[in-house]
N, C-alpha and C. Protein backbone atom coordinates (compact mmCIF):
# COMPACT_ATOMS: atom_id res chain seq x y z
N UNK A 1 0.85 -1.17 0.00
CA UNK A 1 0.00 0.00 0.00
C UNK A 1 0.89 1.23 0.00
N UNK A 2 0.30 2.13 -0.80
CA UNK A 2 1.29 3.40 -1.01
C UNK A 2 0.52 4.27 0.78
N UNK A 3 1.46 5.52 0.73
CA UNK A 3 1.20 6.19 2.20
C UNK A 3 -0.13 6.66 2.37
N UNK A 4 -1.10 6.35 1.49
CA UNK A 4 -2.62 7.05 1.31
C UNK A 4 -3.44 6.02 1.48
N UNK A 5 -2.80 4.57 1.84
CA UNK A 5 -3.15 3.55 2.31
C UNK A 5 -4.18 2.73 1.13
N UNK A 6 -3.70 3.58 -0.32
CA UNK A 6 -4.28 2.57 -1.57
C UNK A 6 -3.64 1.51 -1.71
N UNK A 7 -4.07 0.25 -1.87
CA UNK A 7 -3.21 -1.05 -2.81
C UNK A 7 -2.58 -0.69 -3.66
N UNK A 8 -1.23 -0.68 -4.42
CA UNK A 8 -1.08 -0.47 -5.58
C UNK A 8 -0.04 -1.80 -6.37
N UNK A 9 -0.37 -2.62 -5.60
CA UNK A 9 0.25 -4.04 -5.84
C UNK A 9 -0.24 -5.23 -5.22
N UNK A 10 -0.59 -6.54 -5.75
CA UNK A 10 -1.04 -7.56 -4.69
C UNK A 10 -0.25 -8.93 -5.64
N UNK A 11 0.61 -9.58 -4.76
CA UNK A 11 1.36 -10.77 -5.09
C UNK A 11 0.36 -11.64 -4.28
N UNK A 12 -0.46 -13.09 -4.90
CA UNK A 12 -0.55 -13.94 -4.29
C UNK A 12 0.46 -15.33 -4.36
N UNK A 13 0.71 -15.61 -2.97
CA UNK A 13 1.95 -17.14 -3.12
C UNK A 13 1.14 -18.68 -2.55
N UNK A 14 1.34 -19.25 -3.19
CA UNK A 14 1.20 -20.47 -2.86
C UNK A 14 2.27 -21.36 -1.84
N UNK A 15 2.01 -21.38 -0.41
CA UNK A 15 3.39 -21.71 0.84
C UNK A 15 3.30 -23.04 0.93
N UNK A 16 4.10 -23.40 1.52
CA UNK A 16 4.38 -24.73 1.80
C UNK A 16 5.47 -24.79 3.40
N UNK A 17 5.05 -25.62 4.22
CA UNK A 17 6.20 -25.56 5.04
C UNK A 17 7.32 -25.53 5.23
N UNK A 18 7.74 -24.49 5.83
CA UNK A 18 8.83 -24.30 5.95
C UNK A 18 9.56 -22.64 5.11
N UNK A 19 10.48 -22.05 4.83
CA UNK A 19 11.10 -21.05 4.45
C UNK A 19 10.30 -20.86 2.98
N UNK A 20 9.58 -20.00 3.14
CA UNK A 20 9.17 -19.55 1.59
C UNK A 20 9.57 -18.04 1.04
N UNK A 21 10.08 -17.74 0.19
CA UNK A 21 11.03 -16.68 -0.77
C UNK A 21 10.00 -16.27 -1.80
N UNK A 22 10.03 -15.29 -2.28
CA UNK A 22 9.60 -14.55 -3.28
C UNK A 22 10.28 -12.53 -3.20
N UNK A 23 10.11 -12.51 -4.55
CA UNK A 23 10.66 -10.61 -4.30
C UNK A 23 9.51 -10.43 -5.10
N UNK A 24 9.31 -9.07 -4.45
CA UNK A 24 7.87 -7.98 -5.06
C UNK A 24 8.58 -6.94 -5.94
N UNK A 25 8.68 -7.37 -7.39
CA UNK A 25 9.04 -5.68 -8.04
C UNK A 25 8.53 -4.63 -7.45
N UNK A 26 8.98 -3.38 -7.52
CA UNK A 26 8.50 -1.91 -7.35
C UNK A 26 8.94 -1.61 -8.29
N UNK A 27 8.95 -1.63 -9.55
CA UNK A 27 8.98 -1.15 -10.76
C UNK A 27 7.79 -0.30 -10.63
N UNK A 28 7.60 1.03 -11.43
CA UNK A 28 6.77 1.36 -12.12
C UNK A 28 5.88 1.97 -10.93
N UNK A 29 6.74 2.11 -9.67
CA UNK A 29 6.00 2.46 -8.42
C UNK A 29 6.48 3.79 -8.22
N UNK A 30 5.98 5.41 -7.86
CA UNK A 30 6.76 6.42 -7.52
C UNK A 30 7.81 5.98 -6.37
N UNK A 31 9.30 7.35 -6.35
CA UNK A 31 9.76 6.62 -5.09
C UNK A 31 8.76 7.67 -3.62
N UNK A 32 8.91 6.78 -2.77
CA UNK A 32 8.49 7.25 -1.51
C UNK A 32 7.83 6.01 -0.17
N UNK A 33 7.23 6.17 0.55
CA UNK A 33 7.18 4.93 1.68
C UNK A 33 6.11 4.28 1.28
N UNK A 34 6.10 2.97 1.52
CA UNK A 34 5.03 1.80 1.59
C UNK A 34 4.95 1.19 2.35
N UNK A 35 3.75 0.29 2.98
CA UNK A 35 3.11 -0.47 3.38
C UNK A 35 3.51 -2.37 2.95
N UNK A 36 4.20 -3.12 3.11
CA UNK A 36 4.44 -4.14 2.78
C UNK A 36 3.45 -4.99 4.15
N UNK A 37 2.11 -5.93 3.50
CA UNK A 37 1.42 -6.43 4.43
C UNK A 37 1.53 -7.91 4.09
N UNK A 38 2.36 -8.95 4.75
CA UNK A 38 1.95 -10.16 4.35
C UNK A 38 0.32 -10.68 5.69
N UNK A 39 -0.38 -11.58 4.90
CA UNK A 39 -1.42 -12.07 5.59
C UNK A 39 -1.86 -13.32 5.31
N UNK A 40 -2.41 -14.43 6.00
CA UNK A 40 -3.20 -15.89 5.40
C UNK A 40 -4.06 -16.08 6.09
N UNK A 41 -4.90 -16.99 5.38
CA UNK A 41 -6.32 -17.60 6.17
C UNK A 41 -5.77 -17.96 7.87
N UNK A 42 -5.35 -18.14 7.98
CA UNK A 42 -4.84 -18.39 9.35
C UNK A 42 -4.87 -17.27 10.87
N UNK A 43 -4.99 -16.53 10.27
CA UNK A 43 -4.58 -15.33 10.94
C UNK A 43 -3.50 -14.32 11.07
N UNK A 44 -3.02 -15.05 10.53
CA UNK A 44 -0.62 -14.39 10.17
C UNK A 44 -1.09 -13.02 9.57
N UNK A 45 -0.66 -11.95 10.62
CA UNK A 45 -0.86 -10.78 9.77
C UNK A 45 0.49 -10.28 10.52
N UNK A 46 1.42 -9.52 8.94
CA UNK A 46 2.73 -9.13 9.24
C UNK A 46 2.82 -7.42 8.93
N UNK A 47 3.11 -6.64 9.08
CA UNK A 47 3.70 -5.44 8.38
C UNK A 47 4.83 -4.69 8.44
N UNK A 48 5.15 -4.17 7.34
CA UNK A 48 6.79 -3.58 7.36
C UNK A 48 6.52 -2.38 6.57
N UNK A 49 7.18 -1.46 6.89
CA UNK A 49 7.27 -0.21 6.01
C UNK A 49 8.99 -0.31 5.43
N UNK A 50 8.51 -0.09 4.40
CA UNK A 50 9.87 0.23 2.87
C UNK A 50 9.25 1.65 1.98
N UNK A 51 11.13 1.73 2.17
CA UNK A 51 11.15 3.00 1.63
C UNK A 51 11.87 2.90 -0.04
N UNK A 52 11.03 3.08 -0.95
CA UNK A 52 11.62 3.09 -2.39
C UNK A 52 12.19 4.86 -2.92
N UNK A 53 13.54 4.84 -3.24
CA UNK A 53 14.19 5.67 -3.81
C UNK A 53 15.17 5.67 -4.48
């Protein structure tokens, strides 16, 4: 989510136990701060702020 708290990207992954990897381009994204939210049916809700510049 950009700082205005719009979506402006959504990766869905398919996990499996244990260490799962993926990278999110920010191509084509202005630079400035985001919202990085991972979440699953489970309840796992994560967040990180990144700064693109």
């Amino acid at each position: 989510m950009d700082a205005t708290g719009r979506v402006v990207r959504t990766v869905v992954m398919n996990l499996s136990e244990g260490l799962n990897e993926t990278e999110v381009s920010m191509e084509g994204l202005a630079d400035g701060v985001y919202l990085l939210r991972l979440s699953n049916d489970k309840g796992l809700n994560y967040s990180q702020m990144i700064r693109k510049n």
